[in-house]
N, C-alpha and C. Protein backbone atom coordinates (compact mmCIF):
# COMPACT_ATOMS: atom_id res chain seq x y z
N UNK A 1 52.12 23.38 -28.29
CA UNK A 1 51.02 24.19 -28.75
C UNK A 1 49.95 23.32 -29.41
N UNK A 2 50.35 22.17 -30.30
CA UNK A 2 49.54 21.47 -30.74
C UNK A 2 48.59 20.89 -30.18
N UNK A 3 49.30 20.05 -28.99
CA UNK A 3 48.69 19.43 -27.46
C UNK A 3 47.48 20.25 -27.14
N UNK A 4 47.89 21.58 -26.76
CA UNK A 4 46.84 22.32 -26.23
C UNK A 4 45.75 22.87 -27.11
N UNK A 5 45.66 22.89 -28.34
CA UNK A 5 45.10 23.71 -29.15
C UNK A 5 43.86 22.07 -29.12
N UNK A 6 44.31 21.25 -29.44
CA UNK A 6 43.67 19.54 -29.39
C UNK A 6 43.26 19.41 -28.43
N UNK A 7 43.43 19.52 -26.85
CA UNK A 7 42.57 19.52 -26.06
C UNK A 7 41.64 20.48 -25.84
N UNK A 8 41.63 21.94 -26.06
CA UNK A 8 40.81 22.41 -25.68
C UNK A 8 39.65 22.64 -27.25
N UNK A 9 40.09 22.32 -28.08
CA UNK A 9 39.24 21.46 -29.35
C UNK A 9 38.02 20.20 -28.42
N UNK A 10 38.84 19.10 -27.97
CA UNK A 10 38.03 18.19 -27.57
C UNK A 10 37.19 18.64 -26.46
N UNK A 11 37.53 19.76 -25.63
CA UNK A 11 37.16 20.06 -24.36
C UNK A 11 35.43 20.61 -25.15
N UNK A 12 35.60 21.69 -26.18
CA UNK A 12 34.64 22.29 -26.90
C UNK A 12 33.39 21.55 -27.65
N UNK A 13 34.01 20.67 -28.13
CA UNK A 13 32.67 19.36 -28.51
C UNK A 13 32.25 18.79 -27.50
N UNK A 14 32.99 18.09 -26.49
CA UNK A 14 31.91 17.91 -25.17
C UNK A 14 31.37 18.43 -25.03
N UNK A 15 31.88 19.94 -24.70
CA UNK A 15 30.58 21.02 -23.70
C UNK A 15 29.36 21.10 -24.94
N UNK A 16 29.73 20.83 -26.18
CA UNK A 16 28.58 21.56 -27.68
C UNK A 16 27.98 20.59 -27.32
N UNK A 17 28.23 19.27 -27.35
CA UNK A 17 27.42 17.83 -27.13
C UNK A 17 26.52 17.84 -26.12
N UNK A 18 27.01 18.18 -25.10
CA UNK A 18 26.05 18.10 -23.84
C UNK A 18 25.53 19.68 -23.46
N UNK A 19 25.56 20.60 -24.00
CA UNK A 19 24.61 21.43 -24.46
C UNK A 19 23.42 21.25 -25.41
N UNK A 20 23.83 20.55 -26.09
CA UNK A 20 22.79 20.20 -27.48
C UNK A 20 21.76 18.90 -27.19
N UNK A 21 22.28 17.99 -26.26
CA UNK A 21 21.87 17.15 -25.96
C UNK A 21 20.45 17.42 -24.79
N UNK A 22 20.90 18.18 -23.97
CA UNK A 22 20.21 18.40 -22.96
C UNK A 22 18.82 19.61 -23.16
N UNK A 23 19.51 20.68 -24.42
CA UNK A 23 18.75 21.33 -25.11
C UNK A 23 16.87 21.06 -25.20
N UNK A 24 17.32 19.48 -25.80
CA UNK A 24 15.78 19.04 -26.48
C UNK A 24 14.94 18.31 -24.74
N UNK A 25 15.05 18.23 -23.93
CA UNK A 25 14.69 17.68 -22.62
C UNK A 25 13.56 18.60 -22.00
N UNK A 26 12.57 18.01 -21.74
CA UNK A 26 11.66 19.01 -21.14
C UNK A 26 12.20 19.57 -19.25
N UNK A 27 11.31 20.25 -18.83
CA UNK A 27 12.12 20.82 -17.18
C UNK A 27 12.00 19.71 -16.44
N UNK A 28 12.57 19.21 -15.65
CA UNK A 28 12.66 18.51 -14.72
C UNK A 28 11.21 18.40 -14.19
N UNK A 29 10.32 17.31 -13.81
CA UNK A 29 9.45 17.60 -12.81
C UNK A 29 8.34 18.84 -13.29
N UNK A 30 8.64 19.17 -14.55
CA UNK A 30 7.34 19.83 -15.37
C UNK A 30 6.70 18.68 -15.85
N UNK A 31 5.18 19.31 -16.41
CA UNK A 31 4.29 18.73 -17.03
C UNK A 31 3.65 19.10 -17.52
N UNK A 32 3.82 20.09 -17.64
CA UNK A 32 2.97 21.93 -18.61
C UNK A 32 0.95 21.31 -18.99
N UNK A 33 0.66 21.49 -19.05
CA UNK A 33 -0.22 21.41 -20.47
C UNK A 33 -0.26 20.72 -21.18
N UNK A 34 0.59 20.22 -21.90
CA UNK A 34 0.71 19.55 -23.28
C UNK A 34 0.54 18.33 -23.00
N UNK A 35 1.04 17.73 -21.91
CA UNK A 35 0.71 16.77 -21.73
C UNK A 35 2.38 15.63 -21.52
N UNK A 36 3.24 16.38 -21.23
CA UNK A 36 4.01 16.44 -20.98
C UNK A 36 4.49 15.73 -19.06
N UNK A 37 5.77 14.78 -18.87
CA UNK A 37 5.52 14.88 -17.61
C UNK A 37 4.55 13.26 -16.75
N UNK A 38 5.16 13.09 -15.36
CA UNK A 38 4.53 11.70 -15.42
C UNK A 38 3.91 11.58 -14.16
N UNK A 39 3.57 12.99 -13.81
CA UNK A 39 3.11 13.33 -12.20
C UNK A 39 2.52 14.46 -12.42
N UNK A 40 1.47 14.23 -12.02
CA UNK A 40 0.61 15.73 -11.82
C UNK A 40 -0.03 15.62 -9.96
N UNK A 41 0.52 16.61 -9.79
CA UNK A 41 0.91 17.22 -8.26
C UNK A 41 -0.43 17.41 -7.45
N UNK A 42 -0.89 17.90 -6.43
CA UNK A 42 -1.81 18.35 -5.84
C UNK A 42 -1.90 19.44 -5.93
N UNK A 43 -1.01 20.37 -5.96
CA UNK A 43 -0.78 21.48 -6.38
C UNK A 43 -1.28 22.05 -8.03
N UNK A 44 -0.75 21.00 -9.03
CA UNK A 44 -1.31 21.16 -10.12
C UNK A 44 -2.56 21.21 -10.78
N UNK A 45 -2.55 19.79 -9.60
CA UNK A 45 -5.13 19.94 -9.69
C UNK A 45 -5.54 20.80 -9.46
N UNK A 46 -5.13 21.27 -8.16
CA UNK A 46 -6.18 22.84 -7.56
C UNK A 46 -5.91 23.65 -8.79
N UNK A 47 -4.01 24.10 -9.57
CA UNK A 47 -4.24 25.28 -10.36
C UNK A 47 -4.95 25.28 -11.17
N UNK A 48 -5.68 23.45 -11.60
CA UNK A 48 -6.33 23.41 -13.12
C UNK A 48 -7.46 23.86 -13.14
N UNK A 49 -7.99 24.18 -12.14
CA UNK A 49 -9.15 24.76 -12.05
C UNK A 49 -10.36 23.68 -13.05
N UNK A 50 -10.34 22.31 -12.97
CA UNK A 50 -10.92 21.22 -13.20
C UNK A 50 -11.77 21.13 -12.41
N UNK A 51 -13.22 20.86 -13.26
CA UNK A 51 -14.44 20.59 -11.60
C UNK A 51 -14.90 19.83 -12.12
N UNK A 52 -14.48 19.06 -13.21
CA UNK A 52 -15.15 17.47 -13.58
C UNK A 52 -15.00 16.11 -12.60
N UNK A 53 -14.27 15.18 -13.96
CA UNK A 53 -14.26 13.94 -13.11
C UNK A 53 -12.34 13.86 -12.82
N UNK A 54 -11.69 12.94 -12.32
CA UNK A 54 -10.76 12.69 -12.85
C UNK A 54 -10.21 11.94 -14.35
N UNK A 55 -10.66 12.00 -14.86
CA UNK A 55 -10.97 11.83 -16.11
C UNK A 55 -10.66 12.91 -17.25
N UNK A 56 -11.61 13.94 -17.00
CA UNK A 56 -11.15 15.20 -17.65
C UNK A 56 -9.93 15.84 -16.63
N UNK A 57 -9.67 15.88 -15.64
CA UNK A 57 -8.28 16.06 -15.42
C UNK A 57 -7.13 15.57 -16.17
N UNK A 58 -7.20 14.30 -16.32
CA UNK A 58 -5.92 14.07 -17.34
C UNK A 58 -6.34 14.58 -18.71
N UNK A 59 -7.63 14.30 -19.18
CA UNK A 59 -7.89 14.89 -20.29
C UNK A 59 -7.42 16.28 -20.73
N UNK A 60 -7.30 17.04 -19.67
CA UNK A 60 -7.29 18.35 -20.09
C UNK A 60 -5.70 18.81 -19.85
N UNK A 61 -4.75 17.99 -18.97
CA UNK A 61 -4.08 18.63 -18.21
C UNK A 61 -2.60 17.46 -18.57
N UNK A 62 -3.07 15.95 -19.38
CA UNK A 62 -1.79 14.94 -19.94
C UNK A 62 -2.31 14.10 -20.82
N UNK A 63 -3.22 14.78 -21.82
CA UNK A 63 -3.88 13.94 -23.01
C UNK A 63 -3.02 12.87 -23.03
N UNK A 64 -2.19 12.75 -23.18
CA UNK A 64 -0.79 11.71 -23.67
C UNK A 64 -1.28 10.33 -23.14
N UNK A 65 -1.49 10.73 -21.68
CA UNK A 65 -1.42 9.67 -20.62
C UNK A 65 -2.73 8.55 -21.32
N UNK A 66 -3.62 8.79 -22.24
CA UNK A 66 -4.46 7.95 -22.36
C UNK A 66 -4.58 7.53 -23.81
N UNK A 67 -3.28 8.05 -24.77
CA UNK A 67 -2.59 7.34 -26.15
C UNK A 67 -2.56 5.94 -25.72
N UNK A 68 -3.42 4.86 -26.87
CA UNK A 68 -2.95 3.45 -26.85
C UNK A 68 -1.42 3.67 -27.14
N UNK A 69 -0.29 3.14 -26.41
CA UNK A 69 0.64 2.73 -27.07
C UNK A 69 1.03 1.65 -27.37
N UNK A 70 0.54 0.45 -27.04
CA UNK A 70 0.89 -0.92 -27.14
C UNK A 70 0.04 -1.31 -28.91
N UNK A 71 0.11 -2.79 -29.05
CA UNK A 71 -0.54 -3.37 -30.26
C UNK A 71 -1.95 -3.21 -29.82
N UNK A 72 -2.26 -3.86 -28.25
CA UNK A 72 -3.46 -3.83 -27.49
C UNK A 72 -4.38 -2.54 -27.82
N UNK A 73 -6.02 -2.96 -28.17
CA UNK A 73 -6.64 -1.63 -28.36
C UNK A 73 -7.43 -1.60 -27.05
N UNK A 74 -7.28 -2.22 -26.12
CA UNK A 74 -7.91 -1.94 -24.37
C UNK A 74 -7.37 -0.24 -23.89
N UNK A 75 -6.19 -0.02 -24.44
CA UNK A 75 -6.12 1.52 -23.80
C UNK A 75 -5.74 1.74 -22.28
N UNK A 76 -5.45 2.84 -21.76
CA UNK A 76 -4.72 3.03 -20.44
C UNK A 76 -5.65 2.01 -19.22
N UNK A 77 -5.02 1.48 -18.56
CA UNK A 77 -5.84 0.79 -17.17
C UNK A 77 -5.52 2.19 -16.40
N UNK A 78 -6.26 1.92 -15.27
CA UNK A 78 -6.53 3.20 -14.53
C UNK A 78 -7.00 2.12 -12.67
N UNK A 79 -6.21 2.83 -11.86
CA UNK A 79 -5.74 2.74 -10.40
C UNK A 79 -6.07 4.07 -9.35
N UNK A 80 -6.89 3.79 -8.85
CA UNK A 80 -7.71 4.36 -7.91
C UNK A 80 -6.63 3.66 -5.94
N UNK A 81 -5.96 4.57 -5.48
CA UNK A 81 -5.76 3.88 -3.84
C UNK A 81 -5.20 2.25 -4.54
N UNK A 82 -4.28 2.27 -5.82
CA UNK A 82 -3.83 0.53 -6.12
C UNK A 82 -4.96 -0.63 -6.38
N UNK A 83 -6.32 0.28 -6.39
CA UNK A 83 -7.64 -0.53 -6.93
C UNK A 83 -7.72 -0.33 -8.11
N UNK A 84 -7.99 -1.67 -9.10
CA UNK A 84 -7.98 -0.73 -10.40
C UNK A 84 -9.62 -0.70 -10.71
N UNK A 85 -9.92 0.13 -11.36
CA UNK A 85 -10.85 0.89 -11.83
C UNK A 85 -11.28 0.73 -13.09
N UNK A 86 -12.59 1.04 -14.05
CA UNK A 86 -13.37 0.94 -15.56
C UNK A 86 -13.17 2.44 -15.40
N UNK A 87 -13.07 2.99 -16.94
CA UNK A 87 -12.78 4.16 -17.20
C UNK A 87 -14.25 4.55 -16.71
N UNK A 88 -15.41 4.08 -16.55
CA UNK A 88 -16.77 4.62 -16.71
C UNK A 88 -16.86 4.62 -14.70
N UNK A 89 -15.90 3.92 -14.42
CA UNK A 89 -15.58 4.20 -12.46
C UNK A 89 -14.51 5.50 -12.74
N UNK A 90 -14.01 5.29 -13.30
CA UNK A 90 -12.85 7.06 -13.57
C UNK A 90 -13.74 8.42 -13.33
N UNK A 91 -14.65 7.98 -14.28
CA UNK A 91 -15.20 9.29 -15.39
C UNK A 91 -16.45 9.59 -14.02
N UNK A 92 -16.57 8.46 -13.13
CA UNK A 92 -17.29 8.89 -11.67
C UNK A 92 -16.47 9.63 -10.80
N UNK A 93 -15.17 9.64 -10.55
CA UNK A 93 -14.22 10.18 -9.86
C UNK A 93 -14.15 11.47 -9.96
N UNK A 94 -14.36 12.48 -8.72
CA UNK A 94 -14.07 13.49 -9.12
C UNK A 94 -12.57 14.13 -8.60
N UNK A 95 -12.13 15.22 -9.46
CA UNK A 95 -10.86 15.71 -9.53
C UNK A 95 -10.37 15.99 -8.70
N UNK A 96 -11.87 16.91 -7.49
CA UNK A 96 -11.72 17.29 -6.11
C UNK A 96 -11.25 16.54 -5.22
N UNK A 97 -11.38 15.29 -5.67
CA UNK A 97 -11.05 14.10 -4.96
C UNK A 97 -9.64 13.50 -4.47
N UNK A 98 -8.61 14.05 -5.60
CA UNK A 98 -7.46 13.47 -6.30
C UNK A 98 -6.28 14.17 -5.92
N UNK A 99 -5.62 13.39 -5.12
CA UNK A 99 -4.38 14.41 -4.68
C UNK A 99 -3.33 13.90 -5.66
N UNK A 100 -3.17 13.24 -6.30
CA UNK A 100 -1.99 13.34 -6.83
C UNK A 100 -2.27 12.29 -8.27
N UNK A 101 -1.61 12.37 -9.23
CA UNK A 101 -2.07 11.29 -10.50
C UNK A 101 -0.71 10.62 -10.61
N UNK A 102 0.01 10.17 -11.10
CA UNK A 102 0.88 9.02 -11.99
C UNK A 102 0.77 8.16 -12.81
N UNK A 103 1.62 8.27 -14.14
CA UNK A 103 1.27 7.45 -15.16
C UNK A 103 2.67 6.46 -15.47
N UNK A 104 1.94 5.59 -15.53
CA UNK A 104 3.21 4.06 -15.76
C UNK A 104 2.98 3.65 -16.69
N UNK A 105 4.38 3.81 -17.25
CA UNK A 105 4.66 3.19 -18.93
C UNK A 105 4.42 1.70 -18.49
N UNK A 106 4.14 1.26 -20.15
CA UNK A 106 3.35 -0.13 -19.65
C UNK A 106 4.16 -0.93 -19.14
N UNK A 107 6.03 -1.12 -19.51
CA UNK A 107 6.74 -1.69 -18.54
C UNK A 107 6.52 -1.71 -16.62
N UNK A 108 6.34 -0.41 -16.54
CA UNK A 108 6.06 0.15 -15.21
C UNK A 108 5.02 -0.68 -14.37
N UNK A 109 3.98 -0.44 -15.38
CA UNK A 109 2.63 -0.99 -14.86
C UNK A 109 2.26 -2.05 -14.98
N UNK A 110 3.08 -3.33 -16.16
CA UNK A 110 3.39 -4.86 -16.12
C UNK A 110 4.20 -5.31 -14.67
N UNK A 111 4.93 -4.29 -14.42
CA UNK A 111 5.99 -4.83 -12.92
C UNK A 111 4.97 -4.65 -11.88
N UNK A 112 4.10 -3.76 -12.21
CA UNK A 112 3.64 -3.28 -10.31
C UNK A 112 2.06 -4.10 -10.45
N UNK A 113 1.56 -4.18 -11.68
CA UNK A 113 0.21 -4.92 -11.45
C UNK A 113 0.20 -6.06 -12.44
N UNK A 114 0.59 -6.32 -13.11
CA UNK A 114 1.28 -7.49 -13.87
C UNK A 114 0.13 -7.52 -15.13
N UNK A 115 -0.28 -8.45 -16.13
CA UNK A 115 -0.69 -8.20 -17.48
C UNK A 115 -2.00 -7.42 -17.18
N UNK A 116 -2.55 -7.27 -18.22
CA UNK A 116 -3.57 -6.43 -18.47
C UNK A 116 -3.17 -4.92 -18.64
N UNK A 117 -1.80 -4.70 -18.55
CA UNK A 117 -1.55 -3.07 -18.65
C UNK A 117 -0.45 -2.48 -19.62
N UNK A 118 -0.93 -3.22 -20.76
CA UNK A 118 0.10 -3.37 -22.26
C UNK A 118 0.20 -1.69 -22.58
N UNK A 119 -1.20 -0.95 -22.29
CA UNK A 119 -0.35 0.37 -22.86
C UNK A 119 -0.51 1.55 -21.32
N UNK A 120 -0.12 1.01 -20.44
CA UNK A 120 0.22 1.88 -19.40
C UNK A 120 -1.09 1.93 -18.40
N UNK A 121 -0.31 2.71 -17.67
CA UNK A 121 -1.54 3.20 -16.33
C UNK A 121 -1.61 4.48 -15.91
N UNK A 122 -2.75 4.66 -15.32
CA UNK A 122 -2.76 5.51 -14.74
C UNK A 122 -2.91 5.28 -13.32
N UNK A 123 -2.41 5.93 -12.45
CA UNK A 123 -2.74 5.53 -10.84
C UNK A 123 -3.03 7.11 -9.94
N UNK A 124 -4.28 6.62 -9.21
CA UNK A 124 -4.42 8.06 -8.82
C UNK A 124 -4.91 7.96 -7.13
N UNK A 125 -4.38 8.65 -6.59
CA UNK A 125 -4.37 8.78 -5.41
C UNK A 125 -5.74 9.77 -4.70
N UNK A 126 -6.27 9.38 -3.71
CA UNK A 126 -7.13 10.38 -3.54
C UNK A 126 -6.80 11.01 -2.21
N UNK A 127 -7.65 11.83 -1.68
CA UNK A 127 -7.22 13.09 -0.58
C UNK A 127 -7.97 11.88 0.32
């Protein structure tokens, strides 16, 4: 009886653990609003009903994505078709344009375009 009363004890903190754990995790493959999320879809542009630049697309739709996070005060680099781009070539881009966005933590974006991208990227694909 002891045996069993002790395993299904231990069985109960696993499942609490990995309930509790998984709890705080945003949805899979969401990106709500908030800014949340590391892909914003083609699908997601059209719903934003954005008629600026790409620019105010992330602005409005993953503020996050353009937080300095590094020591560096240069701020997000930004990738147009793997061209990189001046935020003031961004802020020309329009949203209509943009099938799909991605943002690379600056590890991400040190591997795929190498220095200059201490606090991340943005990379954006067009139609």
């Amino acid at each position: 009886m002891t045996f069993r009363l002790h395993s299904f004890a231990t069985h109960l903190i696993i499942f609490a653990l990995a309930v509790s754990s998984t709890a705080c995790l945003p949805p899979s493959g969401s990106g709500g609003g908030g800014g949340g999320g590391d892909v914003l879809t083609q699908e997601e542009i059209a719903d934003s009903g954005v008629s600026g630049s790409a620019l105010d697309l992330v602005r409005a739709l993953r503020p996050t994505w353009l937080t300095t996070r590094g020591a560096n005060t240069r701020g997000t680099t930004f990738y147009v078709d793997d061209t990189q781009y001046s935020q003031s070539e961004i802020d020309n881009l329009l949203a209509a344009e943009v099938s799909r966005a991605v943002y690379l933590s600056p590890q991400q974006a040190q591997t795929r375009y190498g220095s200059g991208n201490e606090n991340g990227a943005v990379v954006f694909t067009t139609k």
